[in-house]
N, C-alpha and C. Protein backbone atom coordinates (compact mmCIF):
# COMPACT_ATOMS: atom_id res chain seq x y z
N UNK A 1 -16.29 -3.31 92.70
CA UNK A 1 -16.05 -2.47 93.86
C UNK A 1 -15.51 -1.12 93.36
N UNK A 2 -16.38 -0.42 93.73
CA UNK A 2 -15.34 1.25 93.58
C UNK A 2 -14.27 1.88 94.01
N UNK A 3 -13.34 2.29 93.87
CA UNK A 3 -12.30 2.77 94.24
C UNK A 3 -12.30 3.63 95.49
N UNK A 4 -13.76 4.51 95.70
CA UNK A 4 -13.72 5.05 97.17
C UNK A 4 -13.83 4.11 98.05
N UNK A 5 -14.55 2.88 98.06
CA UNK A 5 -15.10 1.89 98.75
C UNK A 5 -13.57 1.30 99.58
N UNK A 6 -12.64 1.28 98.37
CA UNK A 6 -11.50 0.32 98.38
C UNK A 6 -10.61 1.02 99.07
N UNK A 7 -10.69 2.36 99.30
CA UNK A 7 -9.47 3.35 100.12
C UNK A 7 -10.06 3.45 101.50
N UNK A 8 -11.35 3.34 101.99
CA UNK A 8 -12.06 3.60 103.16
C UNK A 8 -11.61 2.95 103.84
N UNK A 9 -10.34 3.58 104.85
CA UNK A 9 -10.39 3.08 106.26
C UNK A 9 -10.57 3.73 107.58
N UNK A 10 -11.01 3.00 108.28
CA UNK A 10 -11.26 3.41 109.77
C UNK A 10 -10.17 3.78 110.37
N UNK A 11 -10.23 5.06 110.86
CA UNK A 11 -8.88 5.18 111.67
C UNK A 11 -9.51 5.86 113.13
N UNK A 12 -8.80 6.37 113.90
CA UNK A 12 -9.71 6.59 115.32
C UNK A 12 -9.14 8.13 115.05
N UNK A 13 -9.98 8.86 115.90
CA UNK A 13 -10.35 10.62 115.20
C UNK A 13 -8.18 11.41 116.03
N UNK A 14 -7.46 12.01 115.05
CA UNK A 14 -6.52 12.30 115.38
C UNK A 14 -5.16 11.18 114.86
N UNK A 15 -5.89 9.96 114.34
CA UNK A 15 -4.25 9.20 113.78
C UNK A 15 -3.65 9.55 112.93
N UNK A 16 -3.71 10.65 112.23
CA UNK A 16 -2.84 11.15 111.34
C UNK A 16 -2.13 12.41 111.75
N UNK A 17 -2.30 12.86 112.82
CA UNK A 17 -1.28 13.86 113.61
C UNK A 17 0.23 13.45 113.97
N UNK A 18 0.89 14.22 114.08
CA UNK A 18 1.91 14.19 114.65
C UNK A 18 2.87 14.79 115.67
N UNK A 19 2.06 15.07 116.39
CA UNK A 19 2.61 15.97 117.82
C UNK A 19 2.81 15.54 118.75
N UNK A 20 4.02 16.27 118.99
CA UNK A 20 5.15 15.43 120.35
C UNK A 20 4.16 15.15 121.53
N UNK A 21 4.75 14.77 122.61
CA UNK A 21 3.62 14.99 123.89
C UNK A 21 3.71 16.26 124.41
N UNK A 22 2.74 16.67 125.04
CA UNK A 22 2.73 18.34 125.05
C UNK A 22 2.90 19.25 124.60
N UNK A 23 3.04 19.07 123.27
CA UNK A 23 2.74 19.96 122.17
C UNK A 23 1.55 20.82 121.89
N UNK A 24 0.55 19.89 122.23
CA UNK A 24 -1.20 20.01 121.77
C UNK A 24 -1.66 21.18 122.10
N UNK A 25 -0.92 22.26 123.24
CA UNK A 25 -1.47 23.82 123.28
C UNK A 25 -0.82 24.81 122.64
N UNK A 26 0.45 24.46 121.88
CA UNK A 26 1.01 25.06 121.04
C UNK A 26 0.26 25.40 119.97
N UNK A 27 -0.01 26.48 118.83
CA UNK A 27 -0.26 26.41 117.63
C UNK A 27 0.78 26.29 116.83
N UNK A 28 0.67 25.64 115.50
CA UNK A 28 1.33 25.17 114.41
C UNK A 28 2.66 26.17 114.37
N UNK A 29 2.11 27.36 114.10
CA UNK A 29 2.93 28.58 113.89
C UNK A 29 4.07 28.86 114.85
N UNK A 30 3.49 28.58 116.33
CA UNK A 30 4.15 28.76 117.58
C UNK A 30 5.19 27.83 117.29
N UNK A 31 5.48 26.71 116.83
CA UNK A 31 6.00 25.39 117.31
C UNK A 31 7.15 26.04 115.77
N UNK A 32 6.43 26.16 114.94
CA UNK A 32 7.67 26.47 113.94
C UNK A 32 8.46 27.67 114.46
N UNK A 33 7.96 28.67 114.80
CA UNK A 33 8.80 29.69 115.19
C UNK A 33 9.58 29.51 116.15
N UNK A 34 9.53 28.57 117.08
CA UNK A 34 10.54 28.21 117.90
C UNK A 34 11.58 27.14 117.04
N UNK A 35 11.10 26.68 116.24
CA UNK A 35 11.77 25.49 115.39
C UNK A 35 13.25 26.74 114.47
N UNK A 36 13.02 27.87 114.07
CA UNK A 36 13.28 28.84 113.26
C UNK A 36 14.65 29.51 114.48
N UNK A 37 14.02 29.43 115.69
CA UNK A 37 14.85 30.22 116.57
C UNK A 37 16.28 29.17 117.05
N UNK A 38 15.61 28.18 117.25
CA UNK A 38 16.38 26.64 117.45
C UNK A 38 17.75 26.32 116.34
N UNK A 39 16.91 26.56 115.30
CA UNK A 39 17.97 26.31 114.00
C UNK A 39 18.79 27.58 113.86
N UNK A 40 18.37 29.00 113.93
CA UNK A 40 18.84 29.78 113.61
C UNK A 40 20.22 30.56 114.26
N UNK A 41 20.05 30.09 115.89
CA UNK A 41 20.92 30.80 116.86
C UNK A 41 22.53 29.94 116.30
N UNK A 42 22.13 28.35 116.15
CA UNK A 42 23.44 27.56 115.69
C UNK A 42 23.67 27.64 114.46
N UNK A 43 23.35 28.28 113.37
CA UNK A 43 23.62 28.75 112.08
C UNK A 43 24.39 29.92 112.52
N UNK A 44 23.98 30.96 113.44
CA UNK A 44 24.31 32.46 113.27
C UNK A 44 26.03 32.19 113.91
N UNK A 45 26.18 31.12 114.78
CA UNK A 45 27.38 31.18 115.42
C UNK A 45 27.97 30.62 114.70
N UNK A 46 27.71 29.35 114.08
CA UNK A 46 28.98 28.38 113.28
C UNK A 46 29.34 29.55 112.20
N UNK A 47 28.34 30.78 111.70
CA UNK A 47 28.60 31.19 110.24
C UNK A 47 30.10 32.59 111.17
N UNK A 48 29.85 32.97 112.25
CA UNK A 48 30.64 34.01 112.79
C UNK A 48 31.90 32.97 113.33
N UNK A 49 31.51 32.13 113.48
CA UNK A 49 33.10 31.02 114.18
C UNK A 49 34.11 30.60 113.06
N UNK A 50 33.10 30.59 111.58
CA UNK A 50 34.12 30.36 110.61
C UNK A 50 33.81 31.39 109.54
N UNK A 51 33.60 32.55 109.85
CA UNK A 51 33.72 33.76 108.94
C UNK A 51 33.19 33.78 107.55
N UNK A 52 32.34 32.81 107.77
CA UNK A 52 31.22 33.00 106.65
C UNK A 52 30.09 33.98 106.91
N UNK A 53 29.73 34.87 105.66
CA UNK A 53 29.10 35.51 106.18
C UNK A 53 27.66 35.31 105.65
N UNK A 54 27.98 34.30 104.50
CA UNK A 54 26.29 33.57 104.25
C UNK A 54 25.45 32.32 105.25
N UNK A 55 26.20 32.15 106.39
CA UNK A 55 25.97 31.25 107.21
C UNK A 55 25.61 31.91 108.61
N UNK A 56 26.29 32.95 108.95
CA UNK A 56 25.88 34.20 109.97
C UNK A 56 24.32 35.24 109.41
N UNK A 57 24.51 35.42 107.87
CA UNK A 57 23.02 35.80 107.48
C UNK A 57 21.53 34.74 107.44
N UNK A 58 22.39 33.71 107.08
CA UNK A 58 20.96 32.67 107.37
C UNK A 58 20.69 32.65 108.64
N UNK A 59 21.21 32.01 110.15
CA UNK A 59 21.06 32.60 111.01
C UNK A 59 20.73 34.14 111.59
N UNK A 60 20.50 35.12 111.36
CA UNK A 60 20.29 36.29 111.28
C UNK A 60 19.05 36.31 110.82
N UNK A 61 18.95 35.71 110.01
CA UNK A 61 17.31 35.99 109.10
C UNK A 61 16.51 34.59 110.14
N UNK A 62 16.60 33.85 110.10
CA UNK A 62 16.10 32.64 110.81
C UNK A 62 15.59 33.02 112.45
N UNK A 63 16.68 33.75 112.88
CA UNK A 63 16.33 34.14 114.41
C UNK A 63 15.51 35.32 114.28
N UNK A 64 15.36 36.48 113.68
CA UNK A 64 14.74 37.08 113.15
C UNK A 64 13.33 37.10 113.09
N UNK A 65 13.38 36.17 112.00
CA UNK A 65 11.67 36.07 111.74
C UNK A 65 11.24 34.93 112.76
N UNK A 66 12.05 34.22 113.57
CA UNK A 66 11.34 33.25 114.25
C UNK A 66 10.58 33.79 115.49
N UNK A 67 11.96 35.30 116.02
CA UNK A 67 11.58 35.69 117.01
C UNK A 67 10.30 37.01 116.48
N UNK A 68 10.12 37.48 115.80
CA UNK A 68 8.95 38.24 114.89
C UNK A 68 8.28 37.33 115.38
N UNK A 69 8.01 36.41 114.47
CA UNK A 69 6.90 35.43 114.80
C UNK A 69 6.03 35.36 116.50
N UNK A 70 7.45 34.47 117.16
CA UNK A 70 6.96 34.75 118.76
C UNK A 70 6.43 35.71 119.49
N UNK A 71 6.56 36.90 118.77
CA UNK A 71 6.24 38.03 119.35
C UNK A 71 4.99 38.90 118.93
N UNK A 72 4.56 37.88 117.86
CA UNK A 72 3.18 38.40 116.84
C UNK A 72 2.02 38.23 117.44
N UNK A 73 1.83 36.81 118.39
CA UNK A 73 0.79 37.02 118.99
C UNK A 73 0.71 38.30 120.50
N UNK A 74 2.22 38.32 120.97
CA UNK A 74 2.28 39.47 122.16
C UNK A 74 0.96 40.64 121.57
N UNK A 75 1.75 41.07 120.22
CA UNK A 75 1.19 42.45 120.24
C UNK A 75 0.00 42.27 119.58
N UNK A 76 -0.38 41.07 118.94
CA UNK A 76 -1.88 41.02 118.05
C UNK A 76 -2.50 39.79 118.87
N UNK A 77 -3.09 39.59 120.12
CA UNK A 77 -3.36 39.02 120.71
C UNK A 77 -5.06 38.10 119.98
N UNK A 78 -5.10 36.57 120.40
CA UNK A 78 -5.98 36.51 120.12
C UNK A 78 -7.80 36.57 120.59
N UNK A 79 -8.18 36.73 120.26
CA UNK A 79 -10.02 37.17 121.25
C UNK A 79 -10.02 36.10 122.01
């Protein structure tokens, strides 16, 4: 038996995804950039609540490019 033979399984079209429910009109990008904004707003405060200022810049940069992101398709819309 060959080794491709021996890995071939049937799976039904989509079982290797992993997206929440209602996710599916999101794009990839969309879903991280909110993921970026999510993480970033509670980084930017814990780093200003305890006067760190490498914990207020990760947040800073995180909300940043997450909200860039969100705003990339506004102005570069797709056809």
């Amino acid at each position: 038996m060959s080794t491709d033979e021996s890995r071939a399984v049937s799976r039904p079209p989509g079982a290797g995804t992993r997206t929440p429910p209602g996710a599916e009109c999101l794009p990839r990008a969309h879903r991280l950039a909110l993921a970026e904004v999510a993480v970033g707003l509670p980084a930017a405060a814990w780093g200003l609540r305890r006067r760190s200022v490498a914990w207020a810049a990760l947040g800073a940069v995180l909300t940043a490019h997450g909200a860039l992101e969100l705003s990339y398709e506004t102005v570069f819309p797709r056809d």
